[in-house]
N, C-alpha and C. Protein backbone atom coordinates (compact mmCIF):
# COMPACT_ATOMS: atom_id res chain seq x y z
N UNK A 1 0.81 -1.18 0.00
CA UNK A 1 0.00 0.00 0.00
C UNK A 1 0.87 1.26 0.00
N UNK A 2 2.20 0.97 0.41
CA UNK A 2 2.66 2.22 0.60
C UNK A 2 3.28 2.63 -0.64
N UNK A 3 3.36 1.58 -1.25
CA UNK A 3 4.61 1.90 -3.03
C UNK A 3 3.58 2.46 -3.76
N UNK A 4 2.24 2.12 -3.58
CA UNK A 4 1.14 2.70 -4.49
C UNK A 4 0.70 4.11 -4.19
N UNK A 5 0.67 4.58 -2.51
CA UNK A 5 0.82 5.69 -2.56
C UNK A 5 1.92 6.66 -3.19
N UNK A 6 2.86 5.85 -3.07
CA UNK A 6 4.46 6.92 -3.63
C UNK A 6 4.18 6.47 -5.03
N UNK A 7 3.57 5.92 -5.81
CA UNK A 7 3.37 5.75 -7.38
C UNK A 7 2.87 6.71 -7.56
N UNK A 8 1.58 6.70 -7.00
CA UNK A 8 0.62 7.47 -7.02
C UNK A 8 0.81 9.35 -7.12
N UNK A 9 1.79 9.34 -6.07
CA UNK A 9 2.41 10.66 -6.24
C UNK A 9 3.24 11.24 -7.04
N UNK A 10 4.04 10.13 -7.04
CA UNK A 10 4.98 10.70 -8.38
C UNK A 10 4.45 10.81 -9.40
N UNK A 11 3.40 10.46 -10.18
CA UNK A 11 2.73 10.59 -11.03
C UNK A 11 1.91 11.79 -11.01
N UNK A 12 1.72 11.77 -10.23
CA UNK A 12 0.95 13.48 -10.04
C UNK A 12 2.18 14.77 -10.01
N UNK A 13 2.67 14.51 -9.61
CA UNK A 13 3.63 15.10 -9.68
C UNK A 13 4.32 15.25 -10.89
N UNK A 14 4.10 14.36 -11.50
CA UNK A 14 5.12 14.67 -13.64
C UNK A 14 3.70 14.92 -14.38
N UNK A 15 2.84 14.43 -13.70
CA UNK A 15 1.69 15.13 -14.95
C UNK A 15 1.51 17.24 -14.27
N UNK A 16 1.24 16.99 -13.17
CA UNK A 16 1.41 18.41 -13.21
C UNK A 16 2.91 19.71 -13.99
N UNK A 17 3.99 18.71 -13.64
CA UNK A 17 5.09 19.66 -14.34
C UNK A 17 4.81 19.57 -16.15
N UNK A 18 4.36 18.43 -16.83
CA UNK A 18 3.86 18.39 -18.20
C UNK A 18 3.02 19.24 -18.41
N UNK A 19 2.29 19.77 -17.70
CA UNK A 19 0.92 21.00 -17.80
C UNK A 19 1.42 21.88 -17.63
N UNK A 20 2.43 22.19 -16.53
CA UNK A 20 2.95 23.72 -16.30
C UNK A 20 3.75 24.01 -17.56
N UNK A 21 4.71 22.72 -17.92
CA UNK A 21 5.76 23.28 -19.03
C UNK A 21 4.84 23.59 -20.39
N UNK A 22 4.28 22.28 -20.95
CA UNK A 22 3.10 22.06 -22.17
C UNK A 22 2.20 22.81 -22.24
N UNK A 23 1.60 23.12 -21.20
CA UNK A 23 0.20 23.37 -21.07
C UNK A 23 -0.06 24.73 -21.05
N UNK A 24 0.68 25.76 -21.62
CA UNK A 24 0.52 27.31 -21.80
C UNK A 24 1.17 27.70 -20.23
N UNK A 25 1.40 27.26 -19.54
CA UNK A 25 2.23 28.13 -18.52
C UNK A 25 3.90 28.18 -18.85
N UNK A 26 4.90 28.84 -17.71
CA UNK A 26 5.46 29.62 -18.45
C UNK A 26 6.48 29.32 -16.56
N UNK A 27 7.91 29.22 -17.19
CA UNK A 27 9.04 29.10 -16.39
C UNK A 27 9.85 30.10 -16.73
N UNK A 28 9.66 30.81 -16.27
CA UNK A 28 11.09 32.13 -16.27
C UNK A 28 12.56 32.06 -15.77
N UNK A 29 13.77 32.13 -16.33
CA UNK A 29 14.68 31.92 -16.23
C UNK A 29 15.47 32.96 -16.90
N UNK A 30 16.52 33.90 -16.08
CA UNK A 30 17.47 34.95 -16.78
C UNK A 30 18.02 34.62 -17.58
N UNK A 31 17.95 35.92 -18.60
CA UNK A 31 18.61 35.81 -19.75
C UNK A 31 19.27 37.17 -20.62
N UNK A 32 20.48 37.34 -20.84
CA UNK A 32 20.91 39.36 -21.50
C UNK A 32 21.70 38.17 -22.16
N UNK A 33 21.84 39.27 -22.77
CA UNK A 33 22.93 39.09 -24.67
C UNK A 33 23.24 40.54 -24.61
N UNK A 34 25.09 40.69 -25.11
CA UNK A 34 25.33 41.63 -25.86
C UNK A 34 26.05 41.26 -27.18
N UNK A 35 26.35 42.29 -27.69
CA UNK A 35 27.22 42.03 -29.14
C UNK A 35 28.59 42.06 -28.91
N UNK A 36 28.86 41.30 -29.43
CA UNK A 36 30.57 41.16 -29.24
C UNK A 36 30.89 41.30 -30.60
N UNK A 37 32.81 42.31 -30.77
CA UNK A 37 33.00 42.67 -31.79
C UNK A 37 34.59 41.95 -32.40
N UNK A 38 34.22 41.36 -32.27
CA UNK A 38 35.58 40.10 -32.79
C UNK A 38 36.61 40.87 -34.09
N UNK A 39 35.64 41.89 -35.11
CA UNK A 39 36.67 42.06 -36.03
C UNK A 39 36.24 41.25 -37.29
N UNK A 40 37.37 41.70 -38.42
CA UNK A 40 37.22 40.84 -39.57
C UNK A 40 38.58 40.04 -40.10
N UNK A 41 38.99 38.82 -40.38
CA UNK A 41 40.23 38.38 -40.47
C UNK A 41 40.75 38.28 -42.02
N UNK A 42 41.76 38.50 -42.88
CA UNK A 42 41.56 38.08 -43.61
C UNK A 42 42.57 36.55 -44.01
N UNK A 43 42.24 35.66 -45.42
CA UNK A 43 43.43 34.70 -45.53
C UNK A 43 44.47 35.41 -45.93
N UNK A 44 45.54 34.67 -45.81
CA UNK A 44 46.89 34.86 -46.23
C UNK A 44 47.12 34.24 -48.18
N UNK A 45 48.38 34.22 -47.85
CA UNK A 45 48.39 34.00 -49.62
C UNK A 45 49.92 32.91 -49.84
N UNK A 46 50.01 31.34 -50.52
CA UNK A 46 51.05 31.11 -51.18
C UNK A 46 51.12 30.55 -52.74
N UNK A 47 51.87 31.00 -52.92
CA UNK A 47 52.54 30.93 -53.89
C UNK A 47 53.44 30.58 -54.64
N UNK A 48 53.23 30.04 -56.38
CA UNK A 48 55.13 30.30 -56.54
C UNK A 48 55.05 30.20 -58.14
N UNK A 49 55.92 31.12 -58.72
CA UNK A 49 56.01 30.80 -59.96
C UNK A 49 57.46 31.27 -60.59
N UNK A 50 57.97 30.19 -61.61
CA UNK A 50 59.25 29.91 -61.97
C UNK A 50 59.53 30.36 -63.40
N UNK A 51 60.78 30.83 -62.85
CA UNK A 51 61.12 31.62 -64.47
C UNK A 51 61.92 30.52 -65.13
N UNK A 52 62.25 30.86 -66.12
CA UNK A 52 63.22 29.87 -67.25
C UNK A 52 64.89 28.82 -66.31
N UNK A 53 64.75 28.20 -66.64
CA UNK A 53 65.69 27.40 -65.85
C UNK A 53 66.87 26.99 -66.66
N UNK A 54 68.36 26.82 -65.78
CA UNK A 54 69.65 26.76 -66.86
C UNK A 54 70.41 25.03 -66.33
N UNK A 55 70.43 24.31 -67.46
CA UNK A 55 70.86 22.87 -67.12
C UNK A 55 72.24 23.48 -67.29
N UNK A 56 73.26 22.67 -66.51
CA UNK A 56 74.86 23.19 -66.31
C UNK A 56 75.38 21.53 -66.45
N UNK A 57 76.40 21.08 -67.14
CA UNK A 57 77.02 19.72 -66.77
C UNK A 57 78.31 19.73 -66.08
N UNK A 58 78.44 18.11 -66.04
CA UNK A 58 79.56 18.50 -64.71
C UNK A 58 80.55 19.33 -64.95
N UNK A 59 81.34 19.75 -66.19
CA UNK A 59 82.70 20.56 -66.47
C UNK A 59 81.96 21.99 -66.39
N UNK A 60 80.68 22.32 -65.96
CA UNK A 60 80.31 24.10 -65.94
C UNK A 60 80.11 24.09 -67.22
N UNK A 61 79.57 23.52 -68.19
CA UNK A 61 79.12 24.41 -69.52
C UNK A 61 77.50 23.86 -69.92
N UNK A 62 77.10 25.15 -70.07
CA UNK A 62 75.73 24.92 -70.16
C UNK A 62 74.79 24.42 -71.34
N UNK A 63 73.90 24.13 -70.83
CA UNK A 63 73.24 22.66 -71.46
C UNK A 63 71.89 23.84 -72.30
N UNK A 64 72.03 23.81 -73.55
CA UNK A 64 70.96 24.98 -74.34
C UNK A 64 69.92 24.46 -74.83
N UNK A 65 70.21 23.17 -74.57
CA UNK A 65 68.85 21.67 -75.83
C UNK A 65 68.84 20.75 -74.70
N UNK A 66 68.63 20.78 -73.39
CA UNK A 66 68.64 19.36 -72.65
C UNK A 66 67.68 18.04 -73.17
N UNK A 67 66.56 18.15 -74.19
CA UNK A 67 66.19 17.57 -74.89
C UNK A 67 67.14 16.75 -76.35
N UNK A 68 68.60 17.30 -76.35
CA UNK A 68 69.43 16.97 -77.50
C UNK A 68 70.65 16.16 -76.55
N UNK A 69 70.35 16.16 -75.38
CA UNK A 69 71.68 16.28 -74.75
C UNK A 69 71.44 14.17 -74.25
N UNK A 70 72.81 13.84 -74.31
CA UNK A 70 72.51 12.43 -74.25
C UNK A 70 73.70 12.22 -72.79
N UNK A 71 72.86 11.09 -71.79
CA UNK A 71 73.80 11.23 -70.67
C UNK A 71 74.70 9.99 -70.74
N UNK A 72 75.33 9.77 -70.15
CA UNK A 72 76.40 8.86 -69.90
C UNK A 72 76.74 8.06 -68.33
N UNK A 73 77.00 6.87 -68.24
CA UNK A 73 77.47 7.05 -66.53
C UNK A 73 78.23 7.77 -66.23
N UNK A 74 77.62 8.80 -65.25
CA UNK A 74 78.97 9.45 -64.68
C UNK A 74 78.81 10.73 -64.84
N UNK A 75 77.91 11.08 -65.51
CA UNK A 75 77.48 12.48 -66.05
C UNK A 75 76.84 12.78 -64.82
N UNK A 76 76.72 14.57 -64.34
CA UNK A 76 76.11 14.71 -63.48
C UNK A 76 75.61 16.64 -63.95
N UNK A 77 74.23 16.30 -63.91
CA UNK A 77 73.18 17.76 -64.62
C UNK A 77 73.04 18.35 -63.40
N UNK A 78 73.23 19.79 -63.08
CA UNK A 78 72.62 21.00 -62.55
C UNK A 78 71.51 21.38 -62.95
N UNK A 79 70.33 21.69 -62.54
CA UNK A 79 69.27 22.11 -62.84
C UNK A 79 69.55 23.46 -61.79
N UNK A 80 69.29 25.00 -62.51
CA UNK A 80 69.05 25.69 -61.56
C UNK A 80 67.86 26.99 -62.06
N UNK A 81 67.00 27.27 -60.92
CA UNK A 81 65.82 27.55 -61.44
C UNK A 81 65.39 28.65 -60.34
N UNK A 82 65.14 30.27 -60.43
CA UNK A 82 64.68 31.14 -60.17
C UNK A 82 63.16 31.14 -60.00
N UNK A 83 62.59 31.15 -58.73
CA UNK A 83 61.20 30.92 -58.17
C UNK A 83 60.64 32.26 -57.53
N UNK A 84 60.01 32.95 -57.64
CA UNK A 84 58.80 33.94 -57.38
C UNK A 84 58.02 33.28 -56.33
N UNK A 85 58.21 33.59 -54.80
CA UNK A 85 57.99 32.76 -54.01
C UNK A 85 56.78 33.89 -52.91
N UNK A 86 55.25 33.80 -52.86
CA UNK A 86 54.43 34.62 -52.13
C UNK A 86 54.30 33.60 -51.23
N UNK A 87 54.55 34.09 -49.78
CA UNK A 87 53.97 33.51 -48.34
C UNK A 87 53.84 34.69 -47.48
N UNK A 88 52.14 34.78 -47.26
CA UNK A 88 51.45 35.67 -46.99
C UNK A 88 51.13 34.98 -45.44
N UNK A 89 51.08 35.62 -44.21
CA UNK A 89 49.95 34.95 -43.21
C UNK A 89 51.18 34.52 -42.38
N UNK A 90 50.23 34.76 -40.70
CA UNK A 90 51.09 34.74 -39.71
C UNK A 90 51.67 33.23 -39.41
N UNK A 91 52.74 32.76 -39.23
CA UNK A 91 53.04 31.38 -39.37
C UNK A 91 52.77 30.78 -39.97
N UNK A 92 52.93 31.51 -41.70
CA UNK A 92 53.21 31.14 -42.85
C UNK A 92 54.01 30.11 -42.94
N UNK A 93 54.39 29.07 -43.23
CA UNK A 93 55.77 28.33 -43.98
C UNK A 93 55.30 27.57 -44.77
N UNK A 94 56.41 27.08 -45.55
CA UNK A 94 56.14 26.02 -46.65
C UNK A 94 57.32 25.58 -47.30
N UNK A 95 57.71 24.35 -47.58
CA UNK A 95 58.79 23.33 -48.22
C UNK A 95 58.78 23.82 -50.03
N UNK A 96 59.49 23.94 -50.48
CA UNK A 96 59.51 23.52 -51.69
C UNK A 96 60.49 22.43 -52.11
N UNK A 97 60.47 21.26 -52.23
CA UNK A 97 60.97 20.27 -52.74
C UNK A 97 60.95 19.81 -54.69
N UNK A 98 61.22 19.08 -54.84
CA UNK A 98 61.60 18.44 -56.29
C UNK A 98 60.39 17.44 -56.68
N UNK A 99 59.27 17.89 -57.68
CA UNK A 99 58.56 16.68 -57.83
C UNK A 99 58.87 15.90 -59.46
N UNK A 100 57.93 14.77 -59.39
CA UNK A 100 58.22 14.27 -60.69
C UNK A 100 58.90 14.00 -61.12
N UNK A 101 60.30 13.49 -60.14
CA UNK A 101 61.54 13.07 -60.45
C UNK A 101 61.80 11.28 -59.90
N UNK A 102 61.15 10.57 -60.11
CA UNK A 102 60.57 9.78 -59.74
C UNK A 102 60.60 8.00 -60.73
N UNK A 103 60.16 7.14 -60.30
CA UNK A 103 60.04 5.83 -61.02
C UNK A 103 59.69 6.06 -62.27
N UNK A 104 58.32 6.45 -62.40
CA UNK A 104 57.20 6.56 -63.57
C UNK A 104 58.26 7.50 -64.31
N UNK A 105 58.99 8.26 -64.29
CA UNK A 105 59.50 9.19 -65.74
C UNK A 105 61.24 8.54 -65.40
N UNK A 106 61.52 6.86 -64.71
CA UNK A 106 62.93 6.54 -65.21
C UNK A 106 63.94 6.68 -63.99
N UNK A 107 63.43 7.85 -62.99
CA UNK A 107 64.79 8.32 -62.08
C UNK A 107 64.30 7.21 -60.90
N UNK A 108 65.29 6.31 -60.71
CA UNK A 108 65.49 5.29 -59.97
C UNK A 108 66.69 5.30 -59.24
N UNK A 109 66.89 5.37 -57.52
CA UNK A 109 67.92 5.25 -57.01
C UNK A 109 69.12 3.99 -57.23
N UNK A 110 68.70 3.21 -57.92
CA UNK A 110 69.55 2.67 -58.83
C UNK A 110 70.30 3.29 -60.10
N UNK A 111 69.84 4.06 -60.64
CA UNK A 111 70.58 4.78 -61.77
C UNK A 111 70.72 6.02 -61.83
N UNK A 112 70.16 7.02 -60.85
CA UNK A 112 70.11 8.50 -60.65
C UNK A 112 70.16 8.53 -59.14
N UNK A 113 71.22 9.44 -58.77
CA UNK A 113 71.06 9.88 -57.62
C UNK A 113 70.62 11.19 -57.56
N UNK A 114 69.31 12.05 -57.10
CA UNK A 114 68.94 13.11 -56.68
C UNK A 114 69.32 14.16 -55.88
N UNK A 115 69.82 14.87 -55.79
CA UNK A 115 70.43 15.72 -54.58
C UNK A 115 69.52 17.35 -54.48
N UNK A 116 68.67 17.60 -53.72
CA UNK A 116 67.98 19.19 -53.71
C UNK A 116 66.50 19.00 -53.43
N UNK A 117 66.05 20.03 -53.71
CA UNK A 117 66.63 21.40 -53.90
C UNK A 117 67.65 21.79 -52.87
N UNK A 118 68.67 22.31 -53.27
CA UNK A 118 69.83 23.86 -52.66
C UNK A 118 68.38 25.16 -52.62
N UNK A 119 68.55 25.91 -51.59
CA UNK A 119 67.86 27.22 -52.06
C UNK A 119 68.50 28.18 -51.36
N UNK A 120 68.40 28.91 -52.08
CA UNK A 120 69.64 30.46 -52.19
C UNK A 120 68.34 31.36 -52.12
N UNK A 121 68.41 32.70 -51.02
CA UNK A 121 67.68 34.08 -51.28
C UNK A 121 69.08 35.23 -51.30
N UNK A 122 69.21 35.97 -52.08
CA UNK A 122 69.83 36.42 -52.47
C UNK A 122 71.23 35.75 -52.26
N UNK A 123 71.78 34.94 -52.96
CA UNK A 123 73.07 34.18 -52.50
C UNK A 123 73.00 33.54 -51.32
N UNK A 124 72.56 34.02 -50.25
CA UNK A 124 72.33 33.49 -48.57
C UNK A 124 71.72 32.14 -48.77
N UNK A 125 71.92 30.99 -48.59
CA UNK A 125 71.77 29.74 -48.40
C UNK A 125 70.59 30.12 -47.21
N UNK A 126 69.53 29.55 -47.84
CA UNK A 126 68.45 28.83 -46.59
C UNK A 126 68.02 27.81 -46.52
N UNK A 127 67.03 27.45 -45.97
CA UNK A 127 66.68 26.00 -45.76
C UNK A 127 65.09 25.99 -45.62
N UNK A 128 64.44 25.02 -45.61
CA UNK A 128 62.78 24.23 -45.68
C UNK A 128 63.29 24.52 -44.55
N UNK A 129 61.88 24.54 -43.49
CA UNK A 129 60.68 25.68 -44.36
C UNK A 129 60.76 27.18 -44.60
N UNK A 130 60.50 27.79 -45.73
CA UNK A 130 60.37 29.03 -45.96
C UNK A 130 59.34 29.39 -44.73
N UNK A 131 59.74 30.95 -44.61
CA UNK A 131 58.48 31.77 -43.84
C UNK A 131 58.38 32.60 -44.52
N UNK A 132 57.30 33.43 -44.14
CA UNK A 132 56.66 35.00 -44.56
C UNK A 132 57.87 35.59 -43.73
N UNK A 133 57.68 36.40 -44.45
CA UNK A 133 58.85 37.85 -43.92
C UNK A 133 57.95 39.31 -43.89
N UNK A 134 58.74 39.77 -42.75
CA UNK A 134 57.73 40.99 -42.67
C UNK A 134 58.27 41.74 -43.87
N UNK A 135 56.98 42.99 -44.26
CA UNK A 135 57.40 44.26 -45.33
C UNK A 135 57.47 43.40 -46.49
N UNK A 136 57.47 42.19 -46.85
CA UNK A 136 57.24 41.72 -48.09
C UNK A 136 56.38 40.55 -48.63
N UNK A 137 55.98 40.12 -49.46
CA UNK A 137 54.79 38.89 -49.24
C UNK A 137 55.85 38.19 -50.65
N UNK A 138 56.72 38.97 -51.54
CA UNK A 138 57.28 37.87 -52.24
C UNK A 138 58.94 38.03 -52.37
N UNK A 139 59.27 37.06 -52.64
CA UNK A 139 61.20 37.00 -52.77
C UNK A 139 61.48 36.13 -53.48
N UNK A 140 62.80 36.00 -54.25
CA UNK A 140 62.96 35.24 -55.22
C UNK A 140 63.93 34.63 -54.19
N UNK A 141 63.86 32.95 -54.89
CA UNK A 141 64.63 31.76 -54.23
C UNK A 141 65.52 31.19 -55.29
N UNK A 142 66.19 30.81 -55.11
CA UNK A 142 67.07 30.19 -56.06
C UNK A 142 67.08 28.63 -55.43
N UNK A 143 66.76 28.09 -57.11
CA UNK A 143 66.13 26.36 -56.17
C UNK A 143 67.48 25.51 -57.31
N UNK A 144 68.11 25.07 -56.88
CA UNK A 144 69.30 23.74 -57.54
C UNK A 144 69.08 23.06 -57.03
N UNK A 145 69.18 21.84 -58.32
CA UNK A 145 68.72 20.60 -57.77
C UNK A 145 70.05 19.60 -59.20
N UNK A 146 70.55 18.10 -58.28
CA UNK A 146 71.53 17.75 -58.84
C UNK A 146 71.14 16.21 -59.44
N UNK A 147 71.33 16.04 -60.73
CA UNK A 147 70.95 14.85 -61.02
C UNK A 147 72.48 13.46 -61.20
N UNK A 148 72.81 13.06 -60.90
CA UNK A 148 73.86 12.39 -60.63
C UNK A 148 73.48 11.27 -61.25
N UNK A 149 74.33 10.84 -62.59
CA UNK A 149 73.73 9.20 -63.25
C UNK A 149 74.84 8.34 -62.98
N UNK A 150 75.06 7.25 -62.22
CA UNK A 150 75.39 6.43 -61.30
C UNK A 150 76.51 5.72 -62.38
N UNK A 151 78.15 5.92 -61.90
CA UNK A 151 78.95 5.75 -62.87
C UNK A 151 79.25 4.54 -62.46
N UNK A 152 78.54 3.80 -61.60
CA UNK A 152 78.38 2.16 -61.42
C UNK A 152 77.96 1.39 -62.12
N UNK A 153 77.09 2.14 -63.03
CA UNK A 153 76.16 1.21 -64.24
C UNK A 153 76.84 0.82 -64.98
N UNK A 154 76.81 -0.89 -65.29
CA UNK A 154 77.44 -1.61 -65.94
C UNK A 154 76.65 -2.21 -67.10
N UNK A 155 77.49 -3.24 -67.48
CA UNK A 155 77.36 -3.89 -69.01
C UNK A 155 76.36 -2.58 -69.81
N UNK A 156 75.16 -2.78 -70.14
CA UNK A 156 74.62 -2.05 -70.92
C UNK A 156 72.81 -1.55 -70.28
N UNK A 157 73.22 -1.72 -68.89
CA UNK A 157 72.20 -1.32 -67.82
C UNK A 157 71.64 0.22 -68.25
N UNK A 158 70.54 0.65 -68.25
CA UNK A 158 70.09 2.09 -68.89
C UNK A 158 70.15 2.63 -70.35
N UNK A 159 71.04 1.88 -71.57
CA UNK A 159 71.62 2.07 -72.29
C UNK A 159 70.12 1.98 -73.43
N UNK A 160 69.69 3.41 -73.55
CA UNK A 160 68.75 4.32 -74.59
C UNK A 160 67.60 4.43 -73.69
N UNK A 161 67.74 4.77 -72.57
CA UNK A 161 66.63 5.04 -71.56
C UNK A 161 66.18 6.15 -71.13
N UNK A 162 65.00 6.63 -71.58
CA UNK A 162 64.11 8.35 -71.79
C UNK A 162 64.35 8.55 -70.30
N UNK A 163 64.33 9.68 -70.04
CA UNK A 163 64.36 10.59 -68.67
C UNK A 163 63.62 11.81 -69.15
N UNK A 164 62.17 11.17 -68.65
CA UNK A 164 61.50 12.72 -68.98
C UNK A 164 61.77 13.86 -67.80
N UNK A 165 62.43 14.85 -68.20
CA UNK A 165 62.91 15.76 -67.38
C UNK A 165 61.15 16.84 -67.45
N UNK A 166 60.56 16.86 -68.17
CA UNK A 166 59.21 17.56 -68.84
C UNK A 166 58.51 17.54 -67.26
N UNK A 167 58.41 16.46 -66.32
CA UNK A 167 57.69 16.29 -65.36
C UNK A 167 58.07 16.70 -64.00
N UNK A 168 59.63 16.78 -64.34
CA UNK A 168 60.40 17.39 -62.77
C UNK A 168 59.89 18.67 -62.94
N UNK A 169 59.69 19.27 -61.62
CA UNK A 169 59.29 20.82 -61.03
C UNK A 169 59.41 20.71 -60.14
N UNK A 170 59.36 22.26 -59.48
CA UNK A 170 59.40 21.80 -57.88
C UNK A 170 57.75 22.79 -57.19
N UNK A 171 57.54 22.64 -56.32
CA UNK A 171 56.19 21.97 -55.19
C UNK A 171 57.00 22.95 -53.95
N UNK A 172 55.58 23.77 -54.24
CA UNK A 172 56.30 24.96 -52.71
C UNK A 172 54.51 24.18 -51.97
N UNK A 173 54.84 23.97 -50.89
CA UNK A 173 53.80 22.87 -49.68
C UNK A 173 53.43 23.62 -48.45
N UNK A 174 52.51 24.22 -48.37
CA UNK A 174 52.50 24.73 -46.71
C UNK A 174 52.47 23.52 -45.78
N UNK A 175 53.04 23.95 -44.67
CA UNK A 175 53.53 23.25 -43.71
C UNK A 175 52.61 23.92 -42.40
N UNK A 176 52.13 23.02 -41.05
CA UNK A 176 51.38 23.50 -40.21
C UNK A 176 52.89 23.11 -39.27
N UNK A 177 52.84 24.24 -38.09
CA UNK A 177 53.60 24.16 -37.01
C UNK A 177 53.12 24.29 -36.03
N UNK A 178 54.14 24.41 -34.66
CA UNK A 178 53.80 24.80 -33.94
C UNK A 178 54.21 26.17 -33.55
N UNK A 179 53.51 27.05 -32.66
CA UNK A 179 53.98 28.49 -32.86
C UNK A 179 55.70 28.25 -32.12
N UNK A 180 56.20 29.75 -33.08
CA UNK A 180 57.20 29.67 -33.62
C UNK A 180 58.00 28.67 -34.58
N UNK A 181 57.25 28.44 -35.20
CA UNK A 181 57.47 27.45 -36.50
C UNK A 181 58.19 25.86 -35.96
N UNK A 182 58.00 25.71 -34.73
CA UNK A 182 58.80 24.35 -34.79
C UNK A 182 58.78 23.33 -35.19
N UNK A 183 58.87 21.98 -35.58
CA UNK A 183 58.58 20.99 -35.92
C UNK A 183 57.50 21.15 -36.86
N UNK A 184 57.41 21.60 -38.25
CA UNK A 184 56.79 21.85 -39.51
C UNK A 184 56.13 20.28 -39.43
N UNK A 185 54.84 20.20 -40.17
CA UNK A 185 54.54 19.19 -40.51
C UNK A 185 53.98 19.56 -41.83
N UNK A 186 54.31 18.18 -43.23
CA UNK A 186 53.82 18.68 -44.48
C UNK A 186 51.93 18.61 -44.65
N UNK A 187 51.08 19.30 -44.89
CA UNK A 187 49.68 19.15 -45.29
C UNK A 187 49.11 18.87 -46.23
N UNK A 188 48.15 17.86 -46.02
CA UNK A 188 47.95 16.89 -47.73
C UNK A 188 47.35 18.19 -48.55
């Protein structure tokens, strides 16, 4: 008898709060709003675009037809290439590395060794990752990169083998850090 009284009540008790809430009555509870003025942000900006590029072979004389030019073991090509480089935005950075130099167009660490990019801002050697710089959003980089054909290759290993050079470029990558740029990580 006594669980049926306490049933009994509690039930009266949730049908009355269903009427007060449901039922056109009305629970008041404080409430203010103001406007908050956060501002407007804008994005940043990267970039990169490359001017004409000069193939050099190993004795320093430059390569004017690298499409005419036939390699040998042992031969080793300079690629060097002037880049127009925009990194806009606060903890800006970004890699530029070597793409398309790779299986699919022939360059195999078996028969080419890769070395670069080198990158030069005004002569000054720097290094991955680039940053934004204050007072300017662009600077030219100087990107070398070394193709080394492996004077190990024997009997007639490589012998009339295309190297599409058409597909190498290089890939400027923003990079996320942590503030003060530490430990860059690359972003798909």
């Amino acid at each position: 008898m006594k669980n049926s009284t306490l049933i009994k009540g509690t039930a009266a008790i949730a049908v009355g709060a269903a009427l007060l809430l449901g039922g056109g009555g009305t629970l008041a509870a404080w409430n203010a709003a103001d406007a908050a003025a956060p501002g407007t942000i804008s994005s940043g900006d990267l970039n990169v675009k490359a001017s004409t590029g000069k193939w050099i072979d190993r004795a320093g004389n430059v390569i004017n037809n690298i499409g005419a030019y036939r390699v040998v073991p042992g031969d080793k090509l300079t690629y060097t290439q002037d880049l127009t480089v925009t990194l806009i935005g606060d903890k800006m950075a970004a890699n530029i590395v070597v793409s398309g130099a790779n299986a699919a167009n022939n360059f195999t660490p078996a028969n080419v060794i890769i070395t670069g990019p080198a990158l030069k801002v005004g002569g000054a050697v720097v290094a991955n990752p680039l940053t934004a710089t204050s007072g300017t959003s662009t600077r030219t980089v100087t990107a070398t990169t070394t193709f080394e054909f492996k004077a190990t290759t024997s009997d007639r290993n490589d012998v009339n083998t295309s190297y599409n050079l058409g597909d190498v470029s290089y890939t400027l990558t923003q990079v996320v850090s942590a503030p003060g740029l530490a430990d860059p990580t690359p972003q798909p």
